[in-house]
N, C-alpha and C. Protein backbone atom coordinates (compact mmCIF):
# COMPACT_ATOMS: atom_id res chain seq x y z
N UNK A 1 -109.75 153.49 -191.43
CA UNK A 1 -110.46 154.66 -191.87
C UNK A 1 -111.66 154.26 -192.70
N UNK A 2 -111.68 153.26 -193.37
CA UNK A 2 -112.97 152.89 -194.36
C UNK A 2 -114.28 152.02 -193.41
N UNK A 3 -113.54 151.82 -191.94
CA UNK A 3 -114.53 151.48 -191.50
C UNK A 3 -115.13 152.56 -190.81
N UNK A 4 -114.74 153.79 -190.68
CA UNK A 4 -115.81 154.81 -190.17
C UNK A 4 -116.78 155.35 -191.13
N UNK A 5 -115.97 155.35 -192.71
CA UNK A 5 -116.88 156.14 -193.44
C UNK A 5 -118.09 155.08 -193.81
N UNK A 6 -117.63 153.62 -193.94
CA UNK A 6 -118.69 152.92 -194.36
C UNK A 6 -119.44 151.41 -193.11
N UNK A 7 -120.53 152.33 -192.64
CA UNK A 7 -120.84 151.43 -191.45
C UNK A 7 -121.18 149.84 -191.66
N UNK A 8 -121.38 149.64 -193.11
CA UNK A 8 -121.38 148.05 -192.94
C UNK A 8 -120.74 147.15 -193.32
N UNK A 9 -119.41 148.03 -193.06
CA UNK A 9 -118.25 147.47 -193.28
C UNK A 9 -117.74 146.86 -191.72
N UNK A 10 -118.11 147.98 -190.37
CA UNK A 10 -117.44 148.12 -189.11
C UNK A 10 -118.09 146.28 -188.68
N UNK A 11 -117.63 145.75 -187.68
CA UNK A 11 -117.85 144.99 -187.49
C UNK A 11 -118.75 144.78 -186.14
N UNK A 12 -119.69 143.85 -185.93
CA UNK A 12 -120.13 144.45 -184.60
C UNK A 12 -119.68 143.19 -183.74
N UNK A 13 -120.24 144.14 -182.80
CA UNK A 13 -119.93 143.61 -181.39
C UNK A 13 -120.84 142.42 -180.53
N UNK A 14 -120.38 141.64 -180.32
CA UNK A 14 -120.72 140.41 -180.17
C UNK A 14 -121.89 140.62 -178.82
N UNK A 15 -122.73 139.68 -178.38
CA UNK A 15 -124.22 140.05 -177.68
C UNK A 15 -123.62 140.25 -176.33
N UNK A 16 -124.50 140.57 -175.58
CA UNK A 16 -124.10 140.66 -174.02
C UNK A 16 -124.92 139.56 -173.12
N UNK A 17 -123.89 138.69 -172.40
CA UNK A 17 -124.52 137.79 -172.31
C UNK A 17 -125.47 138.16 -171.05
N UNK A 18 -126.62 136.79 -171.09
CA UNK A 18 -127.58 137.34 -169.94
C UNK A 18 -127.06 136.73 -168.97
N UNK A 19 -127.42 137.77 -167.63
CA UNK A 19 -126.80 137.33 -166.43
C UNK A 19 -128.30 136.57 -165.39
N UNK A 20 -127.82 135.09 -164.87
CA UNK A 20 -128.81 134.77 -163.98
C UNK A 20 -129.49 135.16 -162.89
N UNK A 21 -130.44 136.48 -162.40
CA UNK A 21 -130.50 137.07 -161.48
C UNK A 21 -131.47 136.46 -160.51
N UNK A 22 -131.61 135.76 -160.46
CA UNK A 22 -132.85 134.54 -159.64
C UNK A 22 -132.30 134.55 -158.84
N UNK A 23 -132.89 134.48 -157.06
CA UNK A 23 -132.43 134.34 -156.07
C UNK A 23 -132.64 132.44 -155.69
N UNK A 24 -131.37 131.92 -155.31
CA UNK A 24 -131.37 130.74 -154.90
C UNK A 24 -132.45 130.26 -154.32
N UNK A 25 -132.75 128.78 -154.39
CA UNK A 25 -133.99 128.56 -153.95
C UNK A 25 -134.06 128.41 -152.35
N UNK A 26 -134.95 128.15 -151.52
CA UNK A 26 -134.94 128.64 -150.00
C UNK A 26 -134.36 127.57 -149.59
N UNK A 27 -133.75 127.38 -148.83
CA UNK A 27 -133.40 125.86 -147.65
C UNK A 27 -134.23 124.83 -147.31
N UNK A 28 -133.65 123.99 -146.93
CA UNK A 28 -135.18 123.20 -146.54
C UNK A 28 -134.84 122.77 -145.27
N UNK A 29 -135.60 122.08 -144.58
CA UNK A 29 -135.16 121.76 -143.02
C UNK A 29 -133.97 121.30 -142.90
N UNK A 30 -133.83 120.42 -144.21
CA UNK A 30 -133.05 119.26 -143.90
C UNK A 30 -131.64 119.69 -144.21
N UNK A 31 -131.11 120.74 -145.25
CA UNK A 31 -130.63 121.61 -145.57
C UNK A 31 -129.95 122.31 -144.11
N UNK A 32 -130.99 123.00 -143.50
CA UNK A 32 -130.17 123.62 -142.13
C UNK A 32 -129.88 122.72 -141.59
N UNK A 33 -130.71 121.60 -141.10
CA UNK A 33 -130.06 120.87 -139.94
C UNK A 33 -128.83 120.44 -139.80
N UNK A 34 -128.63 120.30 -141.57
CA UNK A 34 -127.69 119.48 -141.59
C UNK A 34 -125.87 120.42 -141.77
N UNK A 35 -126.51 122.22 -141.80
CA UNK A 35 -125.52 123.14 -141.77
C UNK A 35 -125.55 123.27 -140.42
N UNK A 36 -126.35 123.41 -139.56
CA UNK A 36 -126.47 123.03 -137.96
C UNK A 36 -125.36 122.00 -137.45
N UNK A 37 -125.33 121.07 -137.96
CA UNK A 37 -124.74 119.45 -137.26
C UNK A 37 -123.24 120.12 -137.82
N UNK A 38 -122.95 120.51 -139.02
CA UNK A 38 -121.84 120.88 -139.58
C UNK A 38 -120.71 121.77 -138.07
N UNK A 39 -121.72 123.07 -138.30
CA UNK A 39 -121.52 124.31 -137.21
C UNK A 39 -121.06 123.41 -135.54
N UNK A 40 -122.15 122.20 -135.38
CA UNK A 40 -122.05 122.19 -134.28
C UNK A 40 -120.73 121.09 -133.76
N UNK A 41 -120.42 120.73 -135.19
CA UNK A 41 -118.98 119.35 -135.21
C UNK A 41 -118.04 120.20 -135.46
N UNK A 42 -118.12 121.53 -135.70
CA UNK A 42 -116.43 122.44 -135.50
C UNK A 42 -116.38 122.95 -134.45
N UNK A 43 -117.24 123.67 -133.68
CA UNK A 43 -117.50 123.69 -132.45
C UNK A 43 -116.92 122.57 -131.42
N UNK A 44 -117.08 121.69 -131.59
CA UNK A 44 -117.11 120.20 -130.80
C UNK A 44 -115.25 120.15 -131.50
N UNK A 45 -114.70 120.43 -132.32
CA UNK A 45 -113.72 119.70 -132.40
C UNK A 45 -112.86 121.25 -132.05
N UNK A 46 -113.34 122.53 -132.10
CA UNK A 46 -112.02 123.57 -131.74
C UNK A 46 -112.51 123.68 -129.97
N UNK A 47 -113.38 123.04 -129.40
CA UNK A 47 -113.39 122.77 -128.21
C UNK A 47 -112.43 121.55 -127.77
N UNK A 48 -112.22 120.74 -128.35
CA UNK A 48 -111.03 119.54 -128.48
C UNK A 48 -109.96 120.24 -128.75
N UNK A 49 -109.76 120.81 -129.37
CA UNK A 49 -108.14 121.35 -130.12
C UNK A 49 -107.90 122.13 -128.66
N UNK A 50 -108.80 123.06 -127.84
CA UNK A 50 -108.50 123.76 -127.04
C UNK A 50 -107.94 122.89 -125.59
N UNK A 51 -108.94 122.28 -125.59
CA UNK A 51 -108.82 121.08 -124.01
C UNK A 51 -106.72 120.41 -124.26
N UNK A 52 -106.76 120.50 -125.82
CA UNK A 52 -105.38 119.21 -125.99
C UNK A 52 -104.25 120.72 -125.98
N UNK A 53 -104.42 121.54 -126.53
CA UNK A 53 -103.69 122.80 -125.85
C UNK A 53 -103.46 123.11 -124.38
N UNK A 54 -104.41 123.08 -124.07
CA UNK A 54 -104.50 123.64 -122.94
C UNK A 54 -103.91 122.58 -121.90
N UNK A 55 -103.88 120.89 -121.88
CA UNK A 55 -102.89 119.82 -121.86
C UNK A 55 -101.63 119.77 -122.08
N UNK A 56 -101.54 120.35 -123.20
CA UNK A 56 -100.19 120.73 -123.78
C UNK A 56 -99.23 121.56 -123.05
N UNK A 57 -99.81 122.86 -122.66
CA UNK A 57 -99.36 123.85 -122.13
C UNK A 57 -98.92 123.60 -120.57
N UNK A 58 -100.35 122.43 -120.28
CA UNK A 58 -99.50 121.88 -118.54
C UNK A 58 -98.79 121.32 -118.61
N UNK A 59 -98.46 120.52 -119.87
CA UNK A 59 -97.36 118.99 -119.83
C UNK A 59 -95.90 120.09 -119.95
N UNK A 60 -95.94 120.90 -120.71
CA UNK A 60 -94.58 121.80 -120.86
C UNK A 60 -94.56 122.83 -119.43
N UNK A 61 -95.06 123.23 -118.84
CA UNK A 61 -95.14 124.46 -118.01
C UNK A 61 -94.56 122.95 -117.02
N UNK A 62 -95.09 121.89 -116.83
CA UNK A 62 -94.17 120.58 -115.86
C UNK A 62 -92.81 120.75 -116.16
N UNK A 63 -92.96 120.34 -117.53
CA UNK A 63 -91.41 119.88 -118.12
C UNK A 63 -90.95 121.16 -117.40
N UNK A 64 -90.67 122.35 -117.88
CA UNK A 64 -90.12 123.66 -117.61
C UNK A 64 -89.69 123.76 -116.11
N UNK A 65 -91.10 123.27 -115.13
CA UNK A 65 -90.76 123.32 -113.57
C UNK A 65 -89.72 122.31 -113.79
N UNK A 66 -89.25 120.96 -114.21
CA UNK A 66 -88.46 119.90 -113.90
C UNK A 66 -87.24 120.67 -114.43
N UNK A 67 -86.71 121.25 -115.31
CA UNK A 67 -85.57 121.39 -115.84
C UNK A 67 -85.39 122.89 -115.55
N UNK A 68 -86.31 123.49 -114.08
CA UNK A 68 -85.69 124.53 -113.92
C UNK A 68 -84.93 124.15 -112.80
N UNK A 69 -85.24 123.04 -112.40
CA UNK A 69 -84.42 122.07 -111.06
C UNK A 69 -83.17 121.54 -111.53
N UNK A 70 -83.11 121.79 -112.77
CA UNK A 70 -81.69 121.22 -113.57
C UNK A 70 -80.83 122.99 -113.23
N UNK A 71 -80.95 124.01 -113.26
CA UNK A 71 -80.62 125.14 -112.99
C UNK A 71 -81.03 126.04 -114.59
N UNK A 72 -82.04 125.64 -115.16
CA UNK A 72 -82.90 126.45 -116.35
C UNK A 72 -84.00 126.85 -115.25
N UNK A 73 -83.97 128.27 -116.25
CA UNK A 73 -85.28 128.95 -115.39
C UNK A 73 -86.31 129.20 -116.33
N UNK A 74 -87.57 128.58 -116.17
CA UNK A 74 -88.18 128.86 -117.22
C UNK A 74 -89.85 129.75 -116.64
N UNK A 75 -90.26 130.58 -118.06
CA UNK A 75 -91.21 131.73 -117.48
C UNK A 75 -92.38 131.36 -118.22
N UNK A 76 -93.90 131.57 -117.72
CA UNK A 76 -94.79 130.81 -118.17
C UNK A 76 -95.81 132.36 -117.95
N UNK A 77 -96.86 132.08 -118.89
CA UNK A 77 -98.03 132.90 -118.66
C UNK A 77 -99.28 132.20 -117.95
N UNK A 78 -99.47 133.20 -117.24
CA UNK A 78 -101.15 132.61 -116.23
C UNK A 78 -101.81 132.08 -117.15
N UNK A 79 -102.51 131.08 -116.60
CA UNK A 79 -103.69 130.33 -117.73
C UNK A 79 -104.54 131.58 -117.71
N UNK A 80 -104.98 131.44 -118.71
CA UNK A 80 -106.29 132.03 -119.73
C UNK A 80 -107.47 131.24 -119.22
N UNK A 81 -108.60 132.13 -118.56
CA UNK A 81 -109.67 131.80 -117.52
C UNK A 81 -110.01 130.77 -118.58
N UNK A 82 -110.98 130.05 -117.98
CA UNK A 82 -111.58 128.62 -119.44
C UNK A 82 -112.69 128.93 -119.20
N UNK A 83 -112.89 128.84 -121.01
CA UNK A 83 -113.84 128.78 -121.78
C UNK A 83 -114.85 127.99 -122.08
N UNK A 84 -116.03 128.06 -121.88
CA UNK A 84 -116.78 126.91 -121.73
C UNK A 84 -117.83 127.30 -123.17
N UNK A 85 -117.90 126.48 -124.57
CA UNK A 85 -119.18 127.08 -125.24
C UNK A 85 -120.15 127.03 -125.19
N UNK A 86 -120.55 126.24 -123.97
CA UNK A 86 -121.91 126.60 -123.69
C UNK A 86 -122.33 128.01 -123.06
N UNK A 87 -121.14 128.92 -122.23
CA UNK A 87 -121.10 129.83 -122.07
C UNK A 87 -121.03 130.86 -122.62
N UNK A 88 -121.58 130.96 -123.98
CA UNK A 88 -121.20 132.19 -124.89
C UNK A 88 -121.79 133.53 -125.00
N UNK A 89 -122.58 133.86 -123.17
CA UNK A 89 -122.86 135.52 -122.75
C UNK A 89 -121.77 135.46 -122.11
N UNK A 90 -120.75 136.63 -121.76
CA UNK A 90 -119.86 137.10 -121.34
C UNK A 90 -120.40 137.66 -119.99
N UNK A 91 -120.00 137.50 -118.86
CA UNK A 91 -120.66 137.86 -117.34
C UNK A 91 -120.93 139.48 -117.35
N UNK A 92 -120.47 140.41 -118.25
CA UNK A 92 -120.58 141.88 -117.93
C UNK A 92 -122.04 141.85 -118.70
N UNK A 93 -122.52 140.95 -119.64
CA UNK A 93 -123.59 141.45 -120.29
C UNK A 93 -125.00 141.02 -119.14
N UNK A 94 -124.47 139.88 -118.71
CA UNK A 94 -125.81 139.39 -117.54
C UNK A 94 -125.86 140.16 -116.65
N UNK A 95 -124.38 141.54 -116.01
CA UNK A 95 -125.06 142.10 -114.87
C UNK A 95 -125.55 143.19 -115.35
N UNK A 96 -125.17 143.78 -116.53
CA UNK A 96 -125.92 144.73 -117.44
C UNK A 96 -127.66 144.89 -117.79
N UNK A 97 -127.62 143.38 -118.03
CA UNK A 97 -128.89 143.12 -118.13
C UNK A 97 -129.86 142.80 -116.59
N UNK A 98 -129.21 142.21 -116.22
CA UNK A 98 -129.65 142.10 -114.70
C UNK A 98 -130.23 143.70 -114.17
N UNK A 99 -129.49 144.39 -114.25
CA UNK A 99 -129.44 145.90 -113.37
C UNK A 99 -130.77 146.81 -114.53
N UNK A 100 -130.90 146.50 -115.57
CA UNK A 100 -132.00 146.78 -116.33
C UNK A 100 -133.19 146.37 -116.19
N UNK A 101 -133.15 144.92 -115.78
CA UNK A 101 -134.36 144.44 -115.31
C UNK A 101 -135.04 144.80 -114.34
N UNK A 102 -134.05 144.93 -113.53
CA UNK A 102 -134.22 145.50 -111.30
C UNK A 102 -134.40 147.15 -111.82
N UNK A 103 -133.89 147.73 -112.74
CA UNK A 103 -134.72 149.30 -112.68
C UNK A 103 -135.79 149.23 -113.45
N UNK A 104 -136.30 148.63 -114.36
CA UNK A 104 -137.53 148.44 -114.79
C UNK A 104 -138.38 147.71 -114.05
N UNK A 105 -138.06 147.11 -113.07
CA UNK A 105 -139.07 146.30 -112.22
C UNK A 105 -139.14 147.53 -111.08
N UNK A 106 -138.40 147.99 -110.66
CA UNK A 106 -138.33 149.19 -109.78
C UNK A 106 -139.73 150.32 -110.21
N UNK A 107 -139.38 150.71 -111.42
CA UNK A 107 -140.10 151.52 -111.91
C UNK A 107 -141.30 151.33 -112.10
N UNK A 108 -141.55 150.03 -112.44
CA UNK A 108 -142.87 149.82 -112.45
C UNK A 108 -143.75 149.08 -111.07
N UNK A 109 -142.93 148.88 -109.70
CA UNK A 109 -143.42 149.34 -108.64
C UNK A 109 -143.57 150.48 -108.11
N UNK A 110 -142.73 151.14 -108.27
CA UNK A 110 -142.22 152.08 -107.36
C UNK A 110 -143.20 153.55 -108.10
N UNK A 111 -143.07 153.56 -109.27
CA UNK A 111 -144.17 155.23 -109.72
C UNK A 111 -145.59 155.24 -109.01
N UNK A 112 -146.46 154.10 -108.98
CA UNK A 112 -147.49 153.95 -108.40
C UNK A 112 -147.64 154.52 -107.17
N UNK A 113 -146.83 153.44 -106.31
CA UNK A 113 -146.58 153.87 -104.68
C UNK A 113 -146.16 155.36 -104.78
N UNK A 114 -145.11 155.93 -105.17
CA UNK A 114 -144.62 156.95 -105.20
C UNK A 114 -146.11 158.00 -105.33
N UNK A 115 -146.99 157.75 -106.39
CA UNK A 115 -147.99 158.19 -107.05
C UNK A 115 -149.17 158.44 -105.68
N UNK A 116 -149.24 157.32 -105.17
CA UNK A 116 -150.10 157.10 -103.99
C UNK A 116 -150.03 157.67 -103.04
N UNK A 117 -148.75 157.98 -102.54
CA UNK A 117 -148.04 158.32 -101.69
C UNK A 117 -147.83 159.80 -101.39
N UNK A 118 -147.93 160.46 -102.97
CA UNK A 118 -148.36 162.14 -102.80
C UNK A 118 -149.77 162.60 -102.96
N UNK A 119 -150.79 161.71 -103.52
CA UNK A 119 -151.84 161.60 -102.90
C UNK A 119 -151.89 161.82 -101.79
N UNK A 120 -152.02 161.33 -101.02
CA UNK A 120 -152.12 160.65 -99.83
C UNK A 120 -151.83 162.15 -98.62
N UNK A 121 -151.06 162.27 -99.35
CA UNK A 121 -150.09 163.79 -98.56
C UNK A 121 -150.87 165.03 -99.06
N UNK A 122 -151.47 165.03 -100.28
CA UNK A 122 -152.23 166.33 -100.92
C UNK A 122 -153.53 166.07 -100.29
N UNK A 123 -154.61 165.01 -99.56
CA UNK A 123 -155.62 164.74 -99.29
C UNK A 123 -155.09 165.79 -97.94
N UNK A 124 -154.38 164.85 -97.29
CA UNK A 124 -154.08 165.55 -95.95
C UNK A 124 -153.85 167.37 -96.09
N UNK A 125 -153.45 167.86 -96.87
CA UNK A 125 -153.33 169.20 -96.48
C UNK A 125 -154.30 170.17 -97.35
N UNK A 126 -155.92 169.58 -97.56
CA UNK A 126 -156.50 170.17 -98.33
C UNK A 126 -157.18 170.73 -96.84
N UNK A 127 -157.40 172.37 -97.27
CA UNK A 127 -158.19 172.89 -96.38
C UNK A 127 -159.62 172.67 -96.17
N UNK A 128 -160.11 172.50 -94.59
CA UNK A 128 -161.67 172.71 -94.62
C UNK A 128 -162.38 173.62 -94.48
N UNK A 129 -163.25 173.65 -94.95
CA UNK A 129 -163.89 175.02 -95.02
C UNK A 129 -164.11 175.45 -93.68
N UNK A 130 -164.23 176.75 -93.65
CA UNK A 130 -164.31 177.50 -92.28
C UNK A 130 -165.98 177.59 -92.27
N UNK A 131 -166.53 177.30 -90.83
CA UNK A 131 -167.82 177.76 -91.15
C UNK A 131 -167.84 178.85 -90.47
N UNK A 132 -168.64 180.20 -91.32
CA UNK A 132 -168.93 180.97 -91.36
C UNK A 132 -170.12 181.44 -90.62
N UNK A 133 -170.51 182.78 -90.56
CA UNK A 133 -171.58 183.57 -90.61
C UNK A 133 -173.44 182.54 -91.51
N UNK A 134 -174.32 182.95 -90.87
CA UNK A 134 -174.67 181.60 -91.71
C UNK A 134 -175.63 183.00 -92.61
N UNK A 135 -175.69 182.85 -93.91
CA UNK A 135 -175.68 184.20 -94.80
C UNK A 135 -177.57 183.67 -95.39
N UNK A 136 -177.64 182.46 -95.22
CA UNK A 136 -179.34 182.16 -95.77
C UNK A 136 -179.89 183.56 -95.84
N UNK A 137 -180.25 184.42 -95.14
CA UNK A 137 -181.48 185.05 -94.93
C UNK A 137 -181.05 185.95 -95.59
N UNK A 138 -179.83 186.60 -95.71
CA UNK A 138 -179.41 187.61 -96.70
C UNK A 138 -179.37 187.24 -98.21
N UNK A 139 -179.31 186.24 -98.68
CA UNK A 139 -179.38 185.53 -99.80
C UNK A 139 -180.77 185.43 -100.15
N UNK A 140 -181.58 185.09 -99.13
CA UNK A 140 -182.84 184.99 -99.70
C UNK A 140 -183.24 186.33 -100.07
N UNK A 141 -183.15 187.29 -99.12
CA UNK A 141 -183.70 188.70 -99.52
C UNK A 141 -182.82 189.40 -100.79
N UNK A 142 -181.78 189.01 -100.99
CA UNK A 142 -181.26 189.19 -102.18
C UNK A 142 -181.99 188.61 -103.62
N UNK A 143 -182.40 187.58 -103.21
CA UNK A 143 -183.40 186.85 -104.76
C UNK A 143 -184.52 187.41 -104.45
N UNK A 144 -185.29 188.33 -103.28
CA UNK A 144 -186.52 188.63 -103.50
C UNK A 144 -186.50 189.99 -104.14
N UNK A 145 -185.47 190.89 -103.87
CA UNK A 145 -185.11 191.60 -104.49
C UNK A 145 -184.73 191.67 -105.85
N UNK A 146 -184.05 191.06 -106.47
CA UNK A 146 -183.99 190.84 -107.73
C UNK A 146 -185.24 190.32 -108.61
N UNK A 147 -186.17 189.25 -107.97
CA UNK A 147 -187.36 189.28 -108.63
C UNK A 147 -188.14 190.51 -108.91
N UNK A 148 -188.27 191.26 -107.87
CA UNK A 148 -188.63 192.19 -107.65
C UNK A 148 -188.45 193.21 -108.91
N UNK A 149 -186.93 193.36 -108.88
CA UNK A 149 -186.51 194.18 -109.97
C UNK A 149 -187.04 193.44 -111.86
N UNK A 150 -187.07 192.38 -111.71
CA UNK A 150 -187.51 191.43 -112.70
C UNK A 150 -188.87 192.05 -112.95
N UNK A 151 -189.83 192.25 -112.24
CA UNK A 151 -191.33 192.38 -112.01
C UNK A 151 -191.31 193.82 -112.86
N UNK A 152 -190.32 194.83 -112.54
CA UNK A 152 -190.55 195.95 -112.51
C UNK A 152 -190.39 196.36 -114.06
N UNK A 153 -189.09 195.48 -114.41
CA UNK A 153 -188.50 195.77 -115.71
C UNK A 153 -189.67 195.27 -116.62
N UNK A 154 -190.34 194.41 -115.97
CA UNK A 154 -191.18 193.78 -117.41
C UNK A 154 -192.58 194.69 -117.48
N UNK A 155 -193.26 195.04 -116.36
CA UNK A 155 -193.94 196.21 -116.49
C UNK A 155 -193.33 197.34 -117.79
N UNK A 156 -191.78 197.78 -117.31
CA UNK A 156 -191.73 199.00 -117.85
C UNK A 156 -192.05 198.91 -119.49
N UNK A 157 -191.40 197.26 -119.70
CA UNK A 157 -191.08 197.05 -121.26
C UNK A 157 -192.34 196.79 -121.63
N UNK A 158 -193.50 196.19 -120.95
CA UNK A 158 -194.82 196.53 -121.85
C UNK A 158 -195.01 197.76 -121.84
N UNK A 159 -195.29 198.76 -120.85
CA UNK A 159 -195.51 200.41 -121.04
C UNK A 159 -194.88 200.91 -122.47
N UNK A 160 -193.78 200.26 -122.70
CA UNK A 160 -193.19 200.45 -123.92
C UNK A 160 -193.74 200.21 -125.32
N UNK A 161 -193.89 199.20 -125.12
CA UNK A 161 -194.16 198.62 -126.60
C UNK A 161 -195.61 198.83 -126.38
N UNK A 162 -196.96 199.21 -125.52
CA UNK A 162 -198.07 199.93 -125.73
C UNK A 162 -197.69 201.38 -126.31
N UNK A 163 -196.82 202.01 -125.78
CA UNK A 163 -196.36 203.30 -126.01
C UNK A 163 -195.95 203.55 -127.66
N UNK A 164 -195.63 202.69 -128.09
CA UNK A 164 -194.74 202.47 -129.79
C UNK A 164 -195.99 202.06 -130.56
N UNK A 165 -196.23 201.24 -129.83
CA UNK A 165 -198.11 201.05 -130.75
C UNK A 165 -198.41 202.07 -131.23
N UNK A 166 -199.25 202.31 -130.03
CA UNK A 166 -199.79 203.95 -130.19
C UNK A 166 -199.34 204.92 -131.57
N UNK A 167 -198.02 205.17 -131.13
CA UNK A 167 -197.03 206.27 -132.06
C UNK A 167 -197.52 205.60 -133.34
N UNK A 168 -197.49 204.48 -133.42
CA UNK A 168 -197.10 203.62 -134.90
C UNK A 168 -198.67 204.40 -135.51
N UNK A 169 -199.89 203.62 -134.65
CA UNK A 169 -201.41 203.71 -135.41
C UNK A 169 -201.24 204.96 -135.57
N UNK A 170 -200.56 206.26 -134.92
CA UNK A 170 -201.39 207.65 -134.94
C UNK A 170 -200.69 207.75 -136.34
N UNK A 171 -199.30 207.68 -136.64
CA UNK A 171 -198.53 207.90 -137.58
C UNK A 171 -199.19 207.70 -139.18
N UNK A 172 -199.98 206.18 -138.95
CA UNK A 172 -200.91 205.68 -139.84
C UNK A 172 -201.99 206.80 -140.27
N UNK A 173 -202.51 207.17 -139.12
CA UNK A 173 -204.34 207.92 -139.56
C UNK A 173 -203.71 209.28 -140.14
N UNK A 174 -202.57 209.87 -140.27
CA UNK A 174 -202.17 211.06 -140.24
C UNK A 174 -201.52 210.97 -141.95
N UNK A 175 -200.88 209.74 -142.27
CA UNK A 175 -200.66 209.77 -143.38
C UNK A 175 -201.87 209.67 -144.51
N UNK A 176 -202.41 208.89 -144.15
CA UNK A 176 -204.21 209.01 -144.73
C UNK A 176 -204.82 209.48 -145.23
């Protein structure tokens, strides 16, 4: 109780230590190669452990045939297909990949041609023009006519604006 009422009495609490947060320094060649050679000598020896198993398993599956001739009957499991580590894609992934390749190679023959090919079919069923009536001379008398009307309108619109003149000056002398 006397250490709550009097704080420099309480005792403190010891530091927190610092923690090293630095990331390890990088590898160096020599570093992997040599985790490489490691990787590649367990490899090399559970490929050994397997071959002396797999020895093993014929020398007994013998024995077993010999002493089933004694009147023992003995029961064995099918070998287990072998494993090769140099083989380490599994055959479903190469025809997987295989059949991806052949539709992307497909595709990128085949849209073109395909492409070409309805071309080819839309050229053919474009209609040709029908020849007609031959219309020149009605066309022409149609633009002489319309000039015509051109000629007329621009007459009217000067008559006009002489006409507004006029009005305008008289309007002038009258206010005067």
């Amino acid at each position: 109780m006397s250490n709550v009422q009097n704080p420099s009495a309480a005792t403190k609490a010891p530091p927190i230590p610092s923690m090293d947060v630095t990331p390890p320094p990088p590898a160096t060649t020599r570093e992997i190669s040599r985790q490489v050679r490691g990787i590649v000598s367990q490899a090399r020896a559970a490929a050994q452990d397997g071959k002396q198993a797999a020895r093993d398993a014929k020398q007994n599956a013998g024995d077993a045939a010999k002493s089933s001739k004694d009147g023992i009957t003995a029961t064995t499991a099918p070998p287990s297909p072998a494993f090769s580590p140099s083989e380490m894609i599994p055959p479903q992934a190469v025809d997987i990949s295989m059949a991806f390749f052949f539709t992307v190679a497909f595709c990128v023959v085949g849209f073109p041609l395909a492409r070409a090919f309805a071309r080819r079919i839309d050229r053919k069923t474009e209609f040709k023009s029908v020849a007609g009536p031959d219309l020149t001379p009605h066309i022409r008398q149609l633009q002489d006519s319309v000039d015509a009307m051109a000629i007329e309108l621009e007459r009217i619109s000067e008559g006009q604006r002489f006409t507004s003149k006029l009005l305008a000056e008289r309007s002038e002398r009258a206010s005067q």
